[in-house]
C-alpha atoms as a PDB file:
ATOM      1  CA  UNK A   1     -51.600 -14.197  31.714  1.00  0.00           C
ATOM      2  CA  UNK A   2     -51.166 -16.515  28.771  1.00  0.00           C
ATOM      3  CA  UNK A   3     -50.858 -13.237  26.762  1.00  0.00           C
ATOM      4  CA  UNK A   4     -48.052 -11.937  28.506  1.00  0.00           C
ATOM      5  CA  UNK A   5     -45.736 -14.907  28.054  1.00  0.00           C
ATOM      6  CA  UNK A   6     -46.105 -16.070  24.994  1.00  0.00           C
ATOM      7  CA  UNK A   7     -44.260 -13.064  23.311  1.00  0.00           C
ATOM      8  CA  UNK A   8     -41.015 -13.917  25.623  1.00  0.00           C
ATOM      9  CA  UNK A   9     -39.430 -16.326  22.927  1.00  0.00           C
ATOM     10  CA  UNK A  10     -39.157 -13.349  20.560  1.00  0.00           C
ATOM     11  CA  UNK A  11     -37.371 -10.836  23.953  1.00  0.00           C
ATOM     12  CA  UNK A  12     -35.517 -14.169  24.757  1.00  0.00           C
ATOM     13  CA  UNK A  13     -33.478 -14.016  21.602  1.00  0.00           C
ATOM     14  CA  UNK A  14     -32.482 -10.477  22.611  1.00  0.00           C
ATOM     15  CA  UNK A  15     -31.396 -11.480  25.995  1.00  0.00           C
ATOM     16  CA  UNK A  16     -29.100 -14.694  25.034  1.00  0.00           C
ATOM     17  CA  UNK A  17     -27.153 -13.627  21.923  1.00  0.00           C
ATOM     18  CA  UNK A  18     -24.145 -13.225  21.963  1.00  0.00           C
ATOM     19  CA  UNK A  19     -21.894  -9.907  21.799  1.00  0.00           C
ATOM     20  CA  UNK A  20     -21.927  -9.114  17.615  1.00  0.00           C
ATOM     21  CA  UNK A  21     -18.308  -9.112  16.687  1.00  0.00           C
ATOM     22  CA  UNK A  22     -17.688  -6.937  13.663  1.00  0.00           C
ATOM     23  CA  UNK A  23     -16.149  -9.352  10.776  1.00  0.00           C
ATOM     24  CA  UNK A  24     -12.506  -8.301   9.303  1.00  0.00           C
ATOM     25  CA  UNK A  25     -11.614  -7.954   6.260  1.00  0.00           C
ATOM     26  CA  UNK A  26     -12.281  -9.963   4.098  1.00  0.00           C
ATOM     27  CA  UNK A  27     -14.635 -12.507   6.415  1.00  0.00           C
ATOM     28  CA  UNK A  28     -18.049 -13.118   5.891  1.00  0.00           C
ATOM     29  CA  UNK A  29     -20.493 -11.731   8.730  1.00  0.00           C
ATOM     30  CA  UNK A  30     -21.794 -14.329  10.738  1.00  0.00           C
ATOM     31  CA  UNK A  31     -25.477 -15.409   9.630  1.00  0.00           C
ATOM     32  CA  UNK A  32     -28.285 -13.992  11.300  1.00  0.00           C
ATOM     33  CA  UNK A  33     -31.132 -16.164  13.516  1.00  0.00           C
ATOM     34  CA  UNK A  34     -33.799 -17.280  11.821  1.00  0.00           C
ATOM     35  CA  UNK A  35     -37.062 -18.677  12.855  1.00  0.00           C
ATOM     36  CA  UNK A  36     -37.280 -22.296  11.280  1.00  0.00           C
ATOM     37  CA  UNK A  37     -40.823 -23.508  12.775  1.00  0.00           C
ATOM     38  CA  UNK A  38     -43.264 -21.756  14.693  1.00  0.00           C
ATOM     39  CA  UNK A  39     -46.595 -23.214  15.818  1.00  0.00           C
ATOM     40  CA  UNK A  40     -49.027 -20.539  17.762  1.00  0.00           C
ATOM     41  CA  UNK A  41     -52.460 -22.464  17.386  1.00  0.00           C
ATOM     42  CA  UNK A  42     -54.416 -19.710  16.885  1.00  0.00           C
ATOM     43  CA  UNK A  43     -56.126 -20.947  13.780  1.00  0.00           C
ATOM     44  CA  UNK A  44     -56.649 -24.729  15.174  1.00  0.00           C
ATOM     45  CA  UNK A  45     -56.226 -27.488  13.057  1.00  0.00           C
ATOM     46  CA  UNK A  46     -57.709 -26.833   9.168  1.00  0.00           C
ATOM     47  CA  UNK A  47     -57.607 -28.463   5.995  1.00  0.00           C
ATOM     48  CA  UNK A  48     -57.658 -31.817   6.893  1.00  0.00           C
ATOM     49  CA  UNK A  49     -56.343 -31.788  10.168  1.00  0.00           C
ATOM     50  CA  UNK A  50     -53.178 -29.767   9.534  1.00  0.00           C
ATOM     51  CA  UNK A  51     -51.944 -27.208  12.086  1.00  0.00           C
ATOM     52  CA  UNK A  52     -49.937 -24.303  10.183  1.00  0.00           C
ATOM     53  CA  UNK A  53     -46.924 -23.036  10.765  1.00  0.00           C
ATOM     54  CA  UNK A  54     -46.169 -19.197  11.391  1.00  0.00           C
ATOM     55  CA  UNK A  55     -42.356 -19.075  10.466  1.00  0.00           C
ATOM     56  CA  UNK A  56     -42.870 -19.224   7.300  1.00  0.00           C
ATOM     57  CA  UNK A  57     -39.757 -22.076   6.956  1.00  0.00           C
ATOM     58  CA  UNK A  58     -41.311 -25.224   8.277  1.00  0.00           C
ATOM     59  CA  UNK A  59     -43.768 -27.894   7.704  1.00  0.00           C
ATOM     60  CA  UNK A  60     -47.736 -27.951   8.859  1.00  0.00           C
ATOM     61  CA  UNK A  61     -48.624 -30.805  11.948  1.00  0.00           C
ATOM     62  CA  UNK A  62     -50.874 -33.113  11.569  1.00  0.00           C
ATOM     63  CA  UNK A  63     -52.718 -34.805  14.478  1.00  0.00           C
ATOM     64  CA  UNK A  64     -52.245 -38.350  14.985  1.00  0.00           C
ATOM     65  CA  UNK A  65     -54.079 -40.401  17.665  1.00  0.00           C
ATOM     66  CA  UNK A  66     -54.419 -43.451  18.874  1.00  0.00           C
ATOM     67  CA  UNK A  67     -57.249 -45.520  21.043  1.00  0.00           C
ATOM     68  CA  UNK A  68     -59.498 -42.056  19.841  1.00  0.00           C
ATOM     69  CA  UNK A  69     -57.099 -39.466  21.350  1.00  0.00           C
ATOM     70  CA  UNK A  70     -57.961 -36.142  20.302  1.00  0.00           C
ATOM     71  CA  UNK A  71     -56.021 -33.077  20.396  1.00  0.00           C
ATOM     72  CA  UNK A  72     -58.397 -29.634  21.288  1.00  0.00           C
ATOM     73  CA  UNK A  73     -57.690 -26.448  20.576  1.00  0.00           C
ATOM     74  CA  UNK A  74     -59.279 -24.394  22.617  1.00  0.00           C
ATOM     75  CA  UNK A  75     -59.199 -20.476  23.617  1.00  0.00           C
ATOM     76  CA  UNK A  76     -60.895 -17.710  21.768  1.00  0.00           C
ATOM     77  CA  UNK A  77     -61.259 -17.208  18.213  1.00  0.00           C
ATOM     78  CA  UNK A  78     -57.349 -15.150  17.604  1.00  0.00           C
ATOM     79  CA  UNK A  79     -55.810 -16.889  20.686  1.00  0.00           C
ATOM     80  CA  UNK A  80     -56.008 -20.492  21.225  1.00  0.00           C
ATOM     81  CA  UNK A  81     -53.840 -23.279  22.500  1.00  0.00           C
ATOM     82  CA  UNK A  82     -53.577 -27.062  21.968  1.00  0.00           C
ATOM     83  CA  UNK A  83     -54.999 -29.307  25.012  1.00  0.00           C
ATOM     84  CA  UNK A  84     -53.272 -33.089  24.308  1.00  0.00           C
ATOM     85  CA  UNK A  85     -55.557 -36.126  26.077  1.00  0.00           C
ATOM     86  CA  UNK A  86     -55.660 -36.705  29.727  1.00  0.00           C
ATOM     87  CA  UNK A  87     -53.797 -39.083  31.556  1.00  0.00           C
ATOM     88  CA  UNK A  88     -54.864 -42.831  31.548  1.00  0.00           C
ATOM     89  CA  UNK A  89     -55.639 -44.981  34.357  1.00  0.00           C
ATOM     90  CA  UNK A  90     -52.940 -47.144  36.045  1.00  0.00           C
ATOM     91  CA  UNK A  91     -55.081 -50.368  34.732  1.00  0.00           C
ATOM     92  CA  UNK A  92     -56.554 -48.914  31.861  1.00  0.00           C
ATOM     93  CA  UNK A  93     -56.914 -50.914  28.637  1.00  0.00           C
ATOM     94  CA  UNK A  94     -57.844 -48.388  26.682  1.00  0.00           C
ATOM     95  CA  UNK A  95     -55.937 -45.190  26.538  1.00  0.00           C
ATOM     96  CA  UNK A  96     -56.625 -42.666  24.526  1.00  0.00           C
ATOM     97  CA  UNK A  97     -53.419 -40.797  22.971  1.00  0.00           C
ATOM     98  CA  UNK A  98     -52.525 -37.987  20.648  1.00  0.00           C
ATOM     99  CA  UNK A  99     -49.796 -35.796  19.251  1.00  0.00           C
ATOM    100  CA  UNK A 100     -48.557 -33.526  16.664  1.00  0.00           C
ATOM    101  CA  UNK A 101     -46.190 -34.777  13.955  1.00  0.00           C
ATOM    102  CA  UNK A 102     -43.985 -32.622  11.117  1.00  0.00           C
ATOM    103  CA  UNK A 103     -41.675 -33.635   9.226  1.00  0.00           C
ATOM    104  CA  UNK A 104     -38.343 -34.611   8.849  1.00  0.00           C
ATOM    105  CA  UNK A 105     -36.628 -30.879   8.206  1.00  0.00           C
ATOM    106  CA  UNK A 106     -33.440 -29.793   7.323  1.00  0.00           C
ATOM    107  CA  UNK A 107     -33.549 -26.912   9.509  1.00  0.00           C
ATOM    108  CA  UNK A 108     -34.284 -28.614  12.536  1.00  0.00           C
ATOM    109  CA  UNK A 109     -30.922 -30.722  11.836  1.00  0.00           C
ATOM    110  CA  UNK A 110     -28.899 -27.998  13.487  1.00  0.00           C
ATOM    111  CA  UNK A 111     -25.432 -30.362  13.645  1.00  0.00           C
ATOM    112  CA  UNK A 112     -23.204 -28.332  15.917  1.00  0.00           C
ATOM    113  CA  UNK A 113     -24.751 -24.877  15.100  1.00  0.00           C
ATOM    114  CA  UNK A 114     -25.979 -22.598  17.694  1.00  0.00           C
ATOM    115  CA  UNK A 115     -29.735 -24.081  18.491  1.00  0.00           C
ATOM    116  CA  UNK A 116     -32.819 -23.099  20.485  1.00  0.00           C
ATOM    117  CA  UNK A 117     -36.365 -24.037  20.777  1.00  0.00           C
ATOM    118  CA  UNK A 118     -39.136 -23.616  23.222  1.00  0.00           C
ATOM    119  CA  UNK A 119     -42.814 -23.827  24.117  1.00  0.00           C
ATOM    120  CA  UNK A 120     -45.128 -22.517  26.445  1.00  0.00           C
ATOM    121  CA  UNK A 121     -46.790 -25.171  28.959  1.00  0.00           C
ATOM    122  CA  UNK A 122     -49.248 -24.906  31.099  1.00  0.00           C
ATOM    123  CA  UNK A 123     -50.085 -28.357  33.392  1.00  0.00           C
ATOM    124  CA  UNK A 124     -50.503 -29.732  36.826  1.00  0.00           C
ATOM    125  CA  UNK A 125     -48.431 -32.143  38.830  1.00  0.00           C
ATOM    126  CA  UNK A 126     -51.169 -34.533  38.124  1.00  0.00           C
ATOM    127  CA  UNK A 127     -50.672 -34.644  34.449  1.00  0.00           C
ATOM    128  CA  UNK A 128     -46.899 -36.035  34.832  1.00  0.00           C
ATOM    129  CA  UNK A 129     -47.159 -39.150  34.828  1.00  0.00           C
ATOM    130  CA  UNK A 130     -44.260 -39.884  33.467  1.00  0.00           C
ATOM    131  CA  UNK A 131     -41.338 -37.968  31.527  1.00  0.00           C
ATOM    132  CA  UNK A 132     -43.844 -35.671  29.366  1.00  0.00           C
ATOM    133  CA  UNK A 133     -42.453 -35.311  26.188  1.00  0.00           C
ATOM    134  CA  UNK A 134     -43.481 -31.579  24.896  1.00  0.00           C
ATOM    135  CA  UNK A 135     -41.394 -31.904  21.646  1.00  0.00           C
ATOM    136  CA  UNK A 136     -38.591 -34.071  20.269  1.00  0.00           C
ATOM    137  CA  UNK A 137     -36.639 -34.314  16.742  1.00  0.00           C
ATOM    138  CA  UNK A 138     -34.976 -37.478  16.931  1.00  0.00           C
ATOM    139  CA  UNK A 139     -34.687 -40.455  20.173  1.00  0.00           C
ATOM    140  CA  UNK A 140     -31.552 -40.629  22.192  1.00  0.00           C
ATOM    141  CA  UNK A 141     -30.714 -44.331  21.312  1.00  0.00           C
ATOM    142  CA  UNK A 142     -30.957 -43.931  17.116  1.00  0.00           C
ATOM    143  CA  UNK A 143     -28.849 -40.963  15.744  1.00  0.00           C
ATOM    144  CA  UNK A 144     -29.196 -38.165  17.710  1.00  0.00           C
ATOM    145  CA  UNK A 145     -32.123 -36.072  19.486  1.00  0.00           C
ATOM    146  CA  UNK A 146     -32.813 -32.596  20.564  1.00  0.00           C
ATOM    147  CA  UNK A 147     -35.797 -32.666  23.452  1.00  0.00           C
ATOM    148  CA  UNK A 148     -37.850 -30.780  25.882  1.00  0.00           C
ATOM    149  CA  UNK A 149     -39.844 -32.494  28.298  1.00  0.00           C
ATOM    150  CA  UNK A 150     -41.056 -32.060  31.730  1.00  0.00           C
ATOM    151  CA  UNK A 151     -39.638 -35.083  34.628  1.00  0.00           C
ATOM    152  CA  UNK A 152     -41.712 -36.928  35.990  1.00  0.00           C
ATOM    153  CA  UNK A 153     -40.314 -36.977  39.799  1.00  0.00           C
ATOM    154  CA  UNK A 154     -40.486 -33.002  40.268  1.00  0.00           C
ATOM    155  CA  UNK A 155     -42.043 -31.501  37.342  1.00  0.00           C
ATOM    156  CA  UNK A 156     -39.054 -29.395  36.422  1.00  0.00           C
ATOM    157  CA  UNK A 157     -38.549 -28.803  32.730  1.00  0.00           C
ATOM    158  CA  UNK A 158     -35.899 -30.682  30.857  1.00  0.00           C
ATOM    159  CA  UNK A 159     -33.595 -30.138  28.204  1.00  0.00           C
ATOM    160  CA  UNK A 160     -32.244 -33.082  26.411  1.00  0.00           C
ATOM    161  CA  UNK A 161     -29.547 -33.139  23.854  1.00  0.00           C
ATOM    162  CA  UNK A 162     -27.469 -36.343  22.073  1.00  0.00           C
ATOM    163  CA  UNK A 163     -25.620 -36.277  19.652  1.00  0.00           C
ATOM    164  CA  UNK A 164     -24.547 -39.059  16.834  1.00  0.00           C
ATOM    165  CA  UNK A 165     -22.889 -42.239  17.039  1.00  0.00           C
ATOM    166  CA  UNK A 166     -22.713 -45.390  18.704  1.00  0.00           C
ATOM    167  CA  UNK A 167     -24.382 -45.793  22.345  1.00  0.00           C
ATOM    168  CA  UNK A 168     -24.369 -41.701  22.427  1.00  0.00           C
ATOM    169  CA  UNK A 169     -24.278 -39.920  26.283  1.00  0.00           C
ATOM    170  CA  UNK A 170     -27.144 -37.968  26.478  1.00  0.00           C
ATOM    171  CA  UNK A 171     -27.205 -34.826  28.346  1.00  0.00           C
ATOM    172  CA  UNK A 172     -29.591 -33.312  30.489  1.00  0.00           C
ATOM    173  CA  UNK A 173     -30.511 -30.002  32.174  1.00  0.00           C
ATOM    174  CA  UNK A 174     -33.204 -29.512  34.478  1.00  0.00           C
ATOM    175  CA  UNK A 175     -34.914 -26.590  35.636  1.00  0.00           C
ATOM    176  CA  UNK A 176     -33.953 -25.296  39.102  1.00  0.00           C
ATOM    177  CA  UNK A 177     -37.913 -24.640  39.195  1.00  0.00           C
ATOM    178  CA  UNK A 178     -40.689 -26.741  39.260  1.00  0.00           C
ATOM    179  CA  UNK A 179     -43.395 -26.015  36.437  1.00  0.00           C
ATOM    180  CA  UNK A 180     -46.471 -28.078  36.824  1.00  0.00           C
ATOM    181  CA  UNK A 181     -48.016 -25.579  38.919  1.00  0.00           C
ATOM    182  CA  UNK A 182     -51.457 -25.162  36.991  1.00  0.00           C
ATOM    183  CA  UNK A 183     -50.050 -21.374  35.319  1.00  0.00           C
ATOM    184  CA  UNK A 184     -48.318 -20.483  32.301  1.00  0.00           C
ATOM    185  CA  UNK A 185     -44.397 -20.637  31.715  1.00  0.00           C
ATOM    186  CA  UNK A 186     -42.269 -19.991  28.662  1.00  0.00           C
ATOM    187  CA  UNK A 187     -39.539 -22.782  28.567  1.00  0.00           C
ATOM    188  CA  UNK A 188     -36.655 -22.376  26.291  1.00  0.00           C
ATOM    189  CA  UNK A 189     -33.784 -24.671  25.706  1.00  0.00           C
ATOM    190  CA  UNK A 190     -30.224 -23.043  24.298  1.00  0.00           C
ATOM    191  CA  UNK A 191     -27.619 -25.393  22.631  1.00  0.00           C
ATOM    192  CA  UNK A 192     -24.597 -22.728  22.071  1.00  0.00           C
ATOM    193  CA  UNK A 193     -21.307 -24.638  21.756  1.00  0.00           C
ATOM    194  CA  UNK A 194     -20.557 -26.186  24.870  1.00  0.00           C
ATOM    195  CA  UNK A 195     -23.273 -25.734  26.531  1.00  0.00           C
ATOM    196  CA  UNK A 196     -26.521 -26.528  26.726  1.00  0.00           C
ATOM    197  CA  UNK A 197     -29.025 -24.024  28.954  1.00  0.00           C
ATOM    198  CA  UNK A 198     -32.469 -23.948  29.807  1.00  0.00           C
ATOM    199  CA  UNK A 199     -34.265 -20.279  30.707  1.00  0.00           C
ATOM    200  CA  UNK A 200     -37.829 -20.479  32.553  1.00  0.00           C
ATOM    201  CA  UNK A 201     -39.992 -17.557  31.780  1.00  0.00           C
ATOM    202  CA  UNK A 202     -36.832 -15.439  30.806  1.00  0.00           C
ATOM    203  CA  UNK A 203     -34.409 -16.041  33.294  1.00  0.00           C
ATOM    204  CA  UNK A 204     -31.406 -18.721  33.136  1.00  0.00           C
ATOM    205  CA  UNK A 205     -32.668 -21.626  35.263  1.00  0.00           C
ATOM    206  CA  UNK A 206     -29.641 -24.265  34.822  1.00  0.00           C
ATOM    207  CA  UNK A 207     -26.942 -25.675  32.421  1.00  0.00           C
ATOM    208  CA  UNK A 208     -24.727 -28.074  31.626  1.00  0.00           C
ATOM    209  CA  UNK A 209     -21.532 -28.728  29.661  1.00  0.00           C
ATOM    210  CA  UNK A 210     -21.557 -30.871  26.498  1.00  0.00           C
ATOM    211  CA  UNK A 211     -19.261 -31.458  23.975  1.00  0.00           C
ATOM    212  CA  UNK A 212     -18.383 -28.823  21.252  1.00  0.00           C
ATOM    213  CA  UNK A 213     -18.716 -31.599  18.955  1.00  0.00           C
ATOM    214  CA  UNK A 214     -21.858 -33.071  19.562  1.00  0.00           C
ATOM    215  CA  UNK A 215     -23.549 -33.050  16.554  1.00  0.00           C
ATOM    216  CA  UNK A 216     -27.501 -33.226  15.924  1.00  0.00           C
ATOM    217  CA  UNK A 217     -28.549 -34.564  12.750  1.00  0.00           C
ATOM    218  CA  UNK A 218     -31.076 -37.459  12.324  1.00  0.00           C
ATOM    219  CA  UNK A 219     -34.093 -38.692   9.484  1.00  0.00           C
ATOM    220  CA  UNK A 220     -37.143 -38.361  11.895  1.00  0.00           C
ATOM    221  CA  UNK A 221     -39.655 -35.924  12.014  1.00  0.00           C
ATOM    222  CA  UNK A 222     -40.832 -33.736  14.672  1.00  0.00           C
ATOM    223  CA  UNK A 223     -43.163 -34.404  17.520  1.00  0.00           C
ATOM    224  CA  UNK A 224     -44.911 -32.831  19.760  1.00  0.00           C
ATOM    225  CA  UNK A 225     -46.949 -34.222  22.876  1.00  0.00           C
ATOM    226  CA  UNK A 226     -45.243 -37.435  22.367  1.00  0.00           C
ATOM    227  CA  UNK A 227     -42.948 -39.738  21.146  1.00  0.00           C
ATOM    228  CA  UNK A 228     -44.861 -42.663  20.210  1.00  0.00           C
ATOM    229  CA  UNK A 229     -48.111 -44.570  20.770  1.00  0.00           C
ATOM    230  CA  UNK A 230     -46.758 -47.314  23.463  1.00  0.00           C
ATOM    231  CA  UNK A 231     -49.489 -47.860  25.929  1.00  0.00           C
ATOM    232  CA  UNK A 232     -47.205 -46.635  28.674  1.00  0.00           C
ATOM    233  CA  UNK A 233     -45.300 -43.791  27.113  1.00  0.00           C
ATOM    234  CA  UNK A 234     -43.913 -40.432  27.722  1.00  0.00           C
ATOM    235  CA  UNK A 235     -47.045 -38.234  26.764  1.00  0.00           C
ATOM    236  CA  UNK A 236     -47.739 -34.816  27.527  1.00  0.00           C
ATOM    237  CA  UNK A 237     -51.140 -34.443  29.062  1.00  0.00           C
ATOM    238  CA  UNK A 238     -51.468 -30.318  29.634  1.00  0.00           C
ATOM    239  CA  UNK A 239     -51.673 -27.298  27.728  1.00  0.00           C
ATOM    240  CA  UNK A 240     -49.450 -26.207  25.421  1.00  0.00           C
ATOM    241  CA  UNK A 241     -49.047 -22.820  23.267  1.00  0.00           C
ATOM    242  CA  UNK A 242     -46.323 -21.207  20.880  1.00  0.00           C
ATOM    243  CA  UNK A 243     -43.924 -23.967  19.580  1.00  0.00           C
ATOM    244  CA  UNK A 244     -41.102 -22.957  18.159  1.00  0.00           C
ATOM    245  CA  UNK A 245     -37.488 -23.419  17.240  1.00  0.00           C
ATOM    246  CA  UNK A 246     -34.689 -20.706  16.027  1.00  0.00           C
ATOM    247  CA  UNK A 247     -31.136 -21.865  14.161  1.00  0.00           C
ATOM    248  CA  UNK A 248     -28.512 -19.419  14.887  1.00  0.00           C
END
């Protein structure tokens, strides 16, 4: 099954581009999509923990942990996926936490630029204990963010956008569908103008206006499984496969 979604973010671009509009004379055409990270798994984490990227733009992960959190990466030798710690007791003292950090890139900066990214999840109602953070560039409250996470009342995916400035709004779409259901789903988020749109295994599942001018654009690196190391803290505790985000 796992097979069979996690080409979608590749069809997905087909589906949610918009009309091509020939340039005049004169005009420059409008620049093509790229690819600016894409994480698949498939060859674990090598050479000194590093996870590589597959777009052939962005930076390698590295695995950070905390309290002995580990980060798996299981499946079959071609085809694997990353399995982040499980969740922690309500009175635990120790709790063992991990995620996946880049860096602090350019091209996932995308100011007021057309903007997606995505992920495929796999997880159980169980495993939300909280908002699950499945990956972030920047936090809401310090110069902008671009999110996807799963809530923690209903386990319907998130997308979370906010831009720069002083005490920013941020702005939120949720799924119209639950996804913590224990099976596979392709989540994409779409920032297009004014509008911000999330699409649950290839079909439109909610959206919300924002501001034209909401720009993204921040000095902190990407994560993924987490924001932090807090004891209590928005981790992802499921499965996740083909991370990715596209500018354009």
């Amino acid at each position: 099954m796992r097979h069979s979604v996690r080409l979608l973010p590749a069809v997905l671009t087909v589906l949610v581009l918009p009309a091509v509009v020939l340039p005049t004379a004169g005009s420059a055409a409008p620049a093509a999509p790229v690819t600016v990270a894409r994480y698949t798994f498939d060859s674990g984490a090598v050479a000194a923990g590093r996870v590589a990227d597959r777009s052939g733009r962005g930076a390698p992960l590295v695995v950070r942990s905390a309290d002995r959190g580990r980060v798996h990466f299981n499946g079959t030798t071609a085809d694997k996926y990353a399995a982040f710690p499980a969740t922690c007791a309500v009175k635990a003292t120790v709790c063992p936490r991990a995620l996946l950090e880049g860096t602090d890139d350019p091209d996932l900066d995308p100011g007021t630029r057309l903007f997606r990214w995505g992920a495929t999840v796999r997880l159980t109602k169980a495993q939300v204990t909280d908002s699950s953070n499945v990956m972030q560039k920047g936090v809401s409250a310090t110069d902008s963010q671009w999110k996807l996470q799963i809530g923690a009342r209903q386990a319907k995916a998130h997308c979370v956008v906010a831009g720069q400035g002083a005490k920013p709004t941020v702005h939120i779409v949720r799924s119209t569908v639950g996804v913590a259901d224990n099976a596979w789903h392709d989540i994409m988020c779409q920032r297009s103008g004014s509008r911000l749109t999330i699409y649950v295994d290839g079909r439109e599942r909610g959206h919300v206006s924002i501001p034209a001018s909401l720009s993204i654009h921040n000095d902190l690196p990407l994560r993924i499984g987490g924001p932090n190391f807090h004891t209590r803290s928005d981790m992802y505790h499921g499965l996740l496969d083909d991370v990715w985000a596209r500018l354009g």
